[in-house]
N, C-alpha and C. Protein backbone atom coordinates (compact mmCIF):
# COMPACT_ATOMS: atom_id res chain seq x y z
N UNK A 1 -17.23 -36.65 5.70
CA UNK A 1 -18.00 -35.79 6.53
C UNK A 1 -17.42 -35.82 7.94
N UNK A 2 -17.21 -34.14 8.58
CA UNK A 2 -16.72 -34.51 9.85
C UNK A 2 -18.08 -34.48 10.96
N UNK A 3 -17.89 -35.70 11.89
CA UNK A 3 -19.42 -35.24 12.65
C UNK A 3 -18.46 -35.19 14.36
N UNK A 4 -19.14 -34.21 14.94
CA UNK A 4 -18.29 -34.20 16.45
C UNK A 4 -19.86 -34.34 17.45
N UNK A 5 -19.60 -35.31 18.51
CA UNK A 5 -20.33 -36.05 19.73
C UNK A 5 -20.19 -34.94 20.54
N UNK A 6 -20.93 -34.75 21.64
CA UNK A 6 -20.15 -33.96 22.69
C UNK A 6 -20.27 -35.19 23.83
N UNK A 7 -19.47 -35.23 24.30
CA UNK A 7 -18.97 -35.82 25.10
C UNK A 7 -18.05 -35.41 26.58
N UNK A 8 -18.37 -35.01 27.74
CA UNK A 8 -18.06 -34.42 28.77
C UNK A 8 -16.56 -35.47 29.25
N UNK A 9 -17.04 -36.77 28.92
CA UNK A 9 -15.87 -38.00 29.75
C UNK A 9 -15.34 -38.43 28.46
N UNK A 10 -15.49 -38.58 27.58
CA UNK A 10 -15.20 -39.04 26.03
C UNK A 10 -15.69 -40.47 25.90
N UNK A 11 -16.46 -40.92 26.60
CA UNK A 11 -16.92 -42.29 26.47
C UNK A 11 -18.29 -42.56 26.32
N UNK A 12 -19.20 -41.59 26.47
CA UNK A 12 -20.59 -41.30 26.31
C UNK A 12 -21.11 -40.17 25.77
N UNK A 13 -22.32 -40.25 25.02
CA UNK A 13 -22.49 -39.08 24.72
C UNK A 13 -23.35 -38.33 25.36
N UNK A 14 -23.14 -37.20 25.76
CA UNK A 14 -23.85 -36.47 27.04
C UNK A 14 -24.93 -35.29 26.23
N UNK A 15 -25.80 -34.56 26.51
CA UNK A 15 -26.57 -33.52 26.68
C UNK A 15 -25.79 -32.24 27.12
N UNK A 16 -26.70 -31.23 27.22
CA UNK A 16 -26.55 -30.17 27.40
C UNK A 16 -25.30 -29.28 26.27
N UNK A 17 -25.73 -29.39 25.43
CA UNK A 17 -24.65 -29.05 24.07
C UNK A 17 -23.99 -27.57 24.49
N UNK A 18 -24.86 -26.69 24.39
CA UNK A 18 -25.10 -25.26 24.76
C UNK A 18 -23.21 -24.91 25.92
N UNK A 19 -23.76 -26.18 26.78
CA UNK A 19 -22.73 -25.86 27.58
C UNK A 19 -21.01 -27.16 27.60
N UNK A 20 -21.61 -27.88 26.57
CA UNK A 20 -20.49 -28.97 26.60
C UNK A 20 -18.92 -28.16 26.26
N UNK A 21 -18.30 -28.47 26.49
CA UNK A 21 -16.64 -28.20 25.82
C UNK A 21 -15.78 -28.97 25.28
N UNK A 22 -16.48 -30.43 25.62
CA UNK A 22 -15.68 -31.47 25.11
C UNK A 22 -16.49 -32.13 23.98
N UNK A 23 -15.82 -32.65 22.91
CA UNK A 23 -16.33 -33.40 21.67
C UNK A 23 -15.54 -34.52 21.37
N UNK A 24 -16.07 -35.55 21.14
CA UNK A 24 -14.57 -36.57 19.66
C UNK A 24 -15.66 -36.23 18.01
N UNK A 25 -14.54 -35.89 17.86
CA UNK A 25 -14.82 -35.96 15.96
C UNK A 25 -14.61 -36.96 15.54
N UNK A 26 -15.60 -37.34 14.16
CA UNK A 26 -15.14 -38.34 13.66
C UNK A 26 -15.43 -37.97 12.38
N UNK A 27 -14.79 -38.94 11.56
CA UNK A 27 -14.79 -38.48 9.88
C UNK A 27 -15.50 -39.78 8.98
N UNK A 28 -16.71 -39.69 9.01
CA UNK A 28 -17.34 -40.83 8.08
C UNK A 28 -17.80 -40.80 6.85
N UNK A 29 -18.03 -41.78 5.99
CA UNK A 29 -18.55 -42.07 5.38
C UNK A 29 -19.53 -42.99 5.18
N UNK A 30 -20.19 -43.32 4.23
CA UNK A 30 -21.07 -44.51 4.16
C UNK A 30 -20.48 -46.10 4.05
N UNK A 31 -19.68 -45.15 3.19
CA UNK A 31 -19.19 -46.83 2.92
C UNK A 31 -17.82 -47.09 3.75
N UNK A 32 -17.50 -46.30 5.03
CA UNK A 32 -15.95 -46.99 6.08
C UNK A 32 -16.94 -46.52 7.43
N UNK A 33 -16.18 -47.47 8.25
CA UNK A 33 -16.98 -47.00 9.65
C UNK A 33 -16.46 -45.86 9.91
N UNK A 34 -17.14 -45.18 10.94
CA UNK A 34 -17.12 -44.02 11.68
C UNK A 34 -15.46 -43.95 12.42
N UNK A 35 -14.47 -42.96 11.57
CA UNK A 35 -13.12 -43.30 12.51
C UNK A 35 -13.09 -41.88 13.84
N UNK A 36 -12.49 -42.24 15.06
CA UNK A 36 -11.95 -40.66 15.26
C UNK A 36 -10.81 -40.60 15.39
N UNK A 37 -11.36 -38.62 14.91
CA UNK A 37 -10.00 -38.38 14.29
C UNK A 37 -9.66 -37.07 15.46
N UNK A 38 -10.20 -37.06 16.21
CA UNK A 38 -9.35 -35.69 16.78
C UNK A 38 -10.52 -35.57 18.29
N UNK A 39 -10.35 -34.79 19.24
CA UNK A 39 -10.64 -34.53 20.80
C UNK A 39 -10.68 -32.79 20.65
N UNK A 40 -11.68 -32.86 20.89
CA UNK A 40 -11.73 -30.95 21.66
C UNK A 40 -12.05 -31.48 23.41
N UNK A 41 -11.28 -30.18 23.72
CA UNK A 41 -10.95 -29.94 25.01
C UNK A 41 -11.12 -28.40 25.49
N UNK A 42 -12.29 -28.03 25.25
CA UNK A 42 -12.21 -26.52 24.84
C UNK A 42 -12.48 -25.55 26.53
N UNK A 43 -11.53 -24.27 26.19
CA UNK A 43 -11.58 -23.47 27.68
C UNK A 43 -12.86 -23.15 27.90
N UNK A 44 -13.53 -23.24 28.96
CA UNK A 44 -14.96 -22.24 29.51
C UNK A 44 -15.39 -21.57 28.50
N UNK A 45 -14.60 -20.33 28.56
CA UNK A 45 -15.24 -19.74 27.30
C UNK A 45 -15.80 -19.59 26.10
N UNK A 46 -15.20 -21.44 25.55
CA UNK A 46 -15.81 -21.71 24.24
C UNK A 46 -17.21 -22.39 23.89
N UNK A 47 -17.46 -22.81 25.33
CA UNK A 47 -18.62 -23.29 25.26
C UNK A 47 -19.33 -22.14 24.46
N UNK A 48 -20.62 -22.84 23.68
CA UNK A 48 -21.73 -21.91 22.70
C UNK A 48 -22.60 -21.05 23.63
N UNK A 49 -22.90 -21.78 24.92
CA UNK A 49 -23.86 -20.62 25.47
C UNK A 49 -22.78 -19.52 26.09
N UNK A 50 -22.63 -18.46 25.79
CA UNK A 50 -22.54 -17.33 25.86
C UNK A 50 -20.94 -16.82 25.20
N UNK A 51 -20.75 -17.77 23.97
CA UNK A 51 -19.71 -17.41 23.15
C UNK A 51 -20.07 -16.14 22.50
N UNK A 52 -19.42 -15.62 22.33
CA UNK A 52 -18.83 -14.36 21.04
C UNK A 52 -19.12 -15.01 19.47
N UNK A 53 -20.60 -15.03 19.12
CA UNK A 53 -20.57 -15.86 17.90
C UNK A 53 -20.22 -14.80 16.28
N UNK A 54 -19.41 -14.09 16.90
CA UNK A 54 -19.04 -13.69 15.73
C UNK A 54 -17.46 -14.05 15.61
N UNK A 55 -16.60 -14.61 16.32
CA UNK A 55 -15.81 -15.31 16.48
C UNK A 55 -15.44 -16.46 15.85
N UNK A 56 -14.83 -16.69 15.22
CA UNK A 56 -14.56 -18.52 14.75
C UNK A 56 -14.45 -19.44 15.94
N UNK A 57 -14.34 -20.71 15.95
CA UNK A 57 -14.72 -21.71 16.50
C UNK A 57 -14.32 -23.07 16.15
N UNK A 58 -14.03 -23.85 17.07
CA UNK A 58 -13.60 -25.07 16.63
C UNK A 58 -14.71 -25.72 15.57
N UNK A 59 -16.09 -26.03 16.02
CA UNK A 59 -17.16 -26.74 15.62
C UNK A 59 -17.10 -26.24 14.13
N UNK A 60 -16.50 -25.03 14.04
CA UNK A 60 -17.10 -24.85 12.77
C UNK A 60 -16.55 -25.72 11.42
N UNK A 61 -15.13 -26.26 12.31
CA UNK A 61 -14.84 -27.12 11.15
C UNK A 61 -15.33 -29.01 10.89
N UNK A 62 -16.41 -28.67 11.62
CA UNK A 62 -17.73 -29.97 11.17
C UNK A 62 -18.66 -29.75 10.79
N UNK A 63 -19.49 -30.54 10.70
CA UNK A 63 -20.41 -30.96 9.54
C UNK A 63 -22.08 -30.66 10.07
N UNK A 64 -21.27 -31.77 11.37
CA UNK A 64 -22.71 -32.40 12.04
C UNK A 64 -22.43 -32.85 13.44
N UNK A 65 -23.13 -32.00 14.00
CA UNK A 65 -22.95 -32.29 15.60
C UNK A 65 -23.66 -33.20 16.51
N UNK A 66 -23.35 -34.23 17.07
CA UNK A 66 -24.62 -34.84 17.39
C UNK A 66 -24.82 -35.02 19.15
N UNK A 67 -26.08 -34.88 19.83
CA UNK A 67 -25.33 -34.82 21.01
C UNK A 67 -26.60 -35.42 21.73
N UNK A 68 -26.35 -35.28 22.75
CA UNK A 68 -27.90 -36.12 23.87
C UNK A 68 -29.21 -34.58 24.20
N UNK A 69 -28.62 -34.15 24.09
CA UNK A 69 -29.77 -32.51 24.00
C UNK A 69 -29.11 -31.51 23.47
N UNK A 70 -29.92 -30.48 23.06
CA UNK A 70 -29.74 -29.17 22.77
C UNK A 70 -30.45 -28.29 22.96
N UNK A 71 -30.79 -27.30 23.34
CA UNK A 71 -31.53 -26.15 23.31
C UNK A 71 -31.67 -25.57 22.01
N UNK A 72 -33.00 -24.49 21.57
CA UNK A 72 -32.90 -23.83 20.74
C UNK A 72 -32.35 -22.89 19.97
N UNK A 73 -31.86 -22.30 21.40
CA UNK A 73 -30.61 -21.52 20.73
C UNK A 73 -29.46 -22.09 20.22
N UNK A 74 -29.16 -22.97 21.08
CA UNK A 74 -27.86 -23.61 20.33
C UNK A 74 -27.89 -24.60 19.13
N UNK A 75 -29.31 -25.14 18.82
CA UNK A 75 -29.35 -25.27 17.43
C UNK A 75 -29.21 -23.68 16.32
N UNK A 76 -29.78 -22.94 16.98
CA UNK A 76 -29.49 -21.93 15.74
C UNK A 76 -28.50 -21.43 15.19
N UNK A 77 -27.73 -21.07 16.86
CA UNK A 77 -26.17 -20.73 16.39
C UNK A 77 -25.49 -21.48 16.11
N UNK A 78 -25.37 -23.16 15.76
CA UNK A 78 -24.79 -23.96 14.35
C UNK A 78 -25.20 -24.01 13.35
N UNK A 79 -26.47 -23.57 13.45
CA UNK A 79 -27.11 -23.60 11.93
C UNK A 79 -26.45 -22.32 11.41
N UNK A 80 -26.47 -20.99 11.85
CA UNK A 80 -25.84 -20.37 11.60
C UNK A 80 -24.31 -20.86 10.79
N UNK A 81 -23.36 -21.94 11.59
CA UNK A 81 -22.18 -22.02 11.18
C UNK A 81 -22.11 -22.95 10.31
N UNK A 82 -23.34 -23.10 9.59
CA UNK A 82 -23.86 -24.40 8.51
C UNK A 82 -23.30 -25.78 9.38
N UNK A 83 -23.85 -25.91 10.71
CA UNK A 83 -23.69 -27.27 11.37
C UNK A 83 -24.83 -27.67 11.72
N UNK A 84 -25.27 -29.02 11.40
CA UNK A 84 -26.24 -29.35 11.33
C UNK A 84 -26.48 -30.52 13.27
N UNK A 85 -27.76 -29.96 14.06
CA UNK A 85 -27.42 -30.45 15.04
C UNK A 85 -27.86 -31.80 15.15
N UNK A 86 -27.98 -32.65 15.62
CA UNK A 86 -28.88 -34.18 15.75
C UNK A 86 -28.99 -34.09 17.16
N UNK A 87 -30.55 -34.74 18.07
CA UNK A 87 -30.37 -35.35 18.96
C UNK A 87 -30.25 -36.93 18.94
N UNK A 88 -29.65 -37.44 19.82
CA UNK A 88 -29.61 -38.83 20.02
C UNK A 88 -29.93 -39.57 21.20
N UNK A 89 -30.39 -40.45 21.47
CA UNK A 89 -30.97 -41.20 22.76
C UNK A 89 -29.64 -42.58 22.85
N UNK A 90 -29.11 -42.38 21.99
CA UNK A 90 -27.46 -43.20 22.01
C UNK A 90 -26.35 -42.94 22.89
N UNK A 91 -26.09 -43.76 23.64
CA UNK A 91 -24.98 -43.29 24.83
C UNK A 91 -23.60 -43.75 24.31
N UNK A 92 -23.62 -44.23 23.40
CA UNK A 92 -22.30 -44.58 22.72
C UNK A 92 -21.72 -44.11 21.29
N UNK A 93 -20.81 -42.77 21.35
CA UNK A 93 -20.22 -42.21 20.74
C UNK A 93 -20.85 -42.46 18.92
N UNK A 94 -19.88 -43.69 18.87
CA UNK A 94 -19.27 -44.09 17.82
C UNK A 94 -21.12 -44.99 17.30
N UNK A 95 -21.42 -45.47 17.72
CA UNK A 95 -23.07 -46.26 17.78
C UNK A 95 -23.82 -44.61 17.02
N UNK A 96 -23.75 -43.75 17.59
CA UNK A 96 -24.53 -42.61 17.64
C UNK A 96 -24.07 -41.91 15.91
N UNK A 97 -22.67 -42.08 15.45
CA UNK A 97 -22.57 -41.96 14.44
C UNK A 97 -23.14 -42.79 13.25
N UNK A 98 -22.50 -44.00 13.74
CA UNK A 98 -23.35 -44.94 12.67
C UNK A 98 -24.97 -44.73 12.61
N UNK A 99 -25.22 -44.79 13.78
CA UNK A 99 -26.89 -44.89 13.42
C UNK A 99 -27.30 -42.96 12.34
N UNK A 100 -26.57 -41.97 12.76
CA UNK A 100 -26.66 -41.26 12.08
C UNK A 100 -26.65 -41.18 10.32
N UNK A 101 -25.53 -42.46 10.57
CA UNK A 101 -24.96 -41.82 8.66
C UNK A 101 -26.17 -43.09 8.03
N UNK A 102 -26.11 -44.16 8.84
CA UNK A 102 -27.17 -45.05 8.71
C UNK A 102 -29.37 -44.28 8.23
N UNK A 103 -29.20 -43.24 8.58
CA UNK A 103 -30.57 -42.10 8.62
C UNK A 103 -31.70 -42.62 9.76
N UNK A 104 -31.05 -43.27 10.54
CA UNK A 104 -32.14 -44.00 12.30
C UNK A 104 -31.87 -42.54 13.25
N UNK A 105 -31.03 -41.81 12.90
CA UNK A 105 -31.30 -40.47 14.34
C UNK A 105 -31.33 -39.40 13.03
N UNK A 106 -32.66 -38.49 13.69
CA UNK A 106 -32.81 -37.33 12.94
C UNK A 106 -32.59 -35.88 13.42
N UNK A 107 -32.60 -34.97 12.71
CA UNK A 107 -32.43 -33.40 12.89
C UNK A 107 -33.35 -33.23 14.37
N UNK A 108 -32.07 -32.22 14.79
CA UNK A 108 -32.95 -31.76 16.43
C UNK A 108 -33.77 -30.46 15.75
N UNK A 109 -33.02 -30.26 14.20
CA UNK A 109 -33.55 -28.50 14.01
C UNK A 109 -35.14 -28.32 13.34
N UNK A 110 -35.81 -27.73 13.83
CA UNK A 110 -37.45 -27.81 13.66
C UNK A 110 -37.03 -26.62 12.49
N UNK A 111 -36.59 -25.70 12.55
CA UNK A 111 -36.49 -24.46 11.36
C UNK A 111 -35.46 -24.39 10.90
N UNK A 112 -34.88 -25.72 10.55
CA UNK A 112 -33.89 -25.82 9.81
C UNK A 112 -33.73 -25.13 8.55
N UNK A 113 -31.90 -24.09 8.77
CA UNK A 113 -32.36 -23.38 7.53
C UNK A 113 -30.58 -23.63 7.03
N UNK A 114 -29.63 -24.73 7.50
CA UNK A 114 -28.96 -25.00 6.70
C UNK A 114 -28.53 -25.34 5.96
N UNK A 115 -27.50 -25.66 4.91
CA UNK A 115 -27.01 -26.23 3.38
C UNK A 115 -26.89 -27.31 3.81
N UNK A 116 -27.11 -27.97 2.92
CA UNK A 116 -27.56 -29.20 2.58
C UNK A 116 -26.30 -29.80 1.98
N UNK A 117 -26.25 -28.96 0.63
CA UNK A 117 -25.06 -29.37 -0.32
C UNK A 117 -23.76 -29.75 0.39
N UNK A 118 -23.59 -30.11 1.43
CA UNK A 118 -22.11 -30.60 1.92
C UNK A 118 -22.26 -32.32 2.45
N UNK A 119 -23.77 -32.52 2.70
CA UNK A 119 -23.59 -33.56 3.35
C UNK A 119 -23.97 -34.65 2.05
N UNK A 120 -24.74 -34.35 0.82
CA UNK A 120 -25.22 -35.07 -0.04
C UNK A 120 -26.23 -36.37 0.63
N UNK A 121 -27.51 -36.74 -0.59
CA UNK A 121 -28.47 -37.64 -0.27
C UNK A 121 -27.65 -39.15 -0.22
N UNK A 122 -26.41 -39.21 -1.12
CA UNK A 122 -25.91 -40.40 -0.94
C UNK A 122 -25.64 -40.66 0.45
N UNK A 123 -25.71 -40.31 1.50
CA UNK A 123 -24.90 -40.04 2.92
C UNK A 123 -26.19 -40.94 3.93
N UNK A 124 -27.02 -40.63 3.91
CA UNK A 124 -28.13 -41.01 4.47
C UNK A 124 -28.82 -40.03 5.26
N UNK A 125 -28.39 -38.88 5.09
CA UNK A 125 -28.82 -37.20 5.90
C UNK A 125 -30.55 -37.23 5.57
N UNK A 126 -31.08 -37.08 6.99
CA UNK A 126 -32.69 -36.90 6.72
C UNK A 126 -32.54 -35.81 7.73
N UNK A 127 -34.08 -35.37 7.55
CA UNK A 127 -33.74 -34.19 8.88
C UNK A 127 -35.41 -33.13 8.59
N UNK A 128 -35.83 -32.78 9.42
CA UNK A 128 -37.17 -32.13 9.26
C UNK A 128 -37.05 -30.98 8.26
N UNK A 129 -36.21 -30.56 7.54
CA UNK A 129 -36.34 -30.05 6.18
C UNK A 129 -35.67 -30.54 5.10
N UNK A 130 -35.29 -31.95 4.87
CA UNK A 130 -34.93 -32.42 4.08
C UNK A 130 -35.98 -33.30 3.08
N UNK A 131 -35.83 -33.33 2.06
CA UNK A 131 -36.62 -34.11 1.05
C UNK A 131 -37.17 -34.11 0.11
């Protein structure tokens, strides 16, 4: 599973998703820790609040986004890109994953209406429409 942080400095995980540009991805599983595997560094323009969402997108090639806030809109338009958002009260990246795949941080999405089938129950995925 790929999950991407947003991260403004790459050392914390920050809020304001809508407008972040920076992420570390990481690629976990249950059973290996959380590795990363790659850095977005994305221009102004890619930020989600006021992207072209009919456009492709980096995010879209993750899973699960997890970040220190989000707005409503910008949960929708990942749900849209079957990305599932999380908030977290975790200031540390890699902590923020584990406790994720671990099922201790849950779905930011209240009308969650994405697939499921990618992340599987073996994973530890909970989330206000899961179950």
């Amino acid at each position: 599973m790929r999950i991407a942080v947003t991260s403004q400095n790459y050392r914390a995980v920050t809020g304001h998703a809508g407008k972040a540009r920076r992420f570390i991805v990481f690629e976990a599983t249950v059973q290996d820790q959380p590795r990363e595997i790659e850095r977005f560094d994305l221009d102004a323009n890619m930020a989600i609040h006021g992207f072209d969402h009919r456009a492709g997108h980096p995010l879209d090639s993750v899973n699960v986004l997890i970040t220190g806030g989000a707005g409503e809109g910008f949960i929708r338009h990942l749900a849209a890109r079957d990305v599932l958002v999380v908030a977290t009260e975790e200031s540390d990246p890699c902590m923020a994953v584990e406790a994720f795949i671990a099922g201790r941080v849950k779905s930011a999405s209240e009308g969650c209406n994405h697939d499921h089938s990618n992340l599987g129950d073996e994973q530890g995925h909970t989330c206000s429409c899961h179950g």
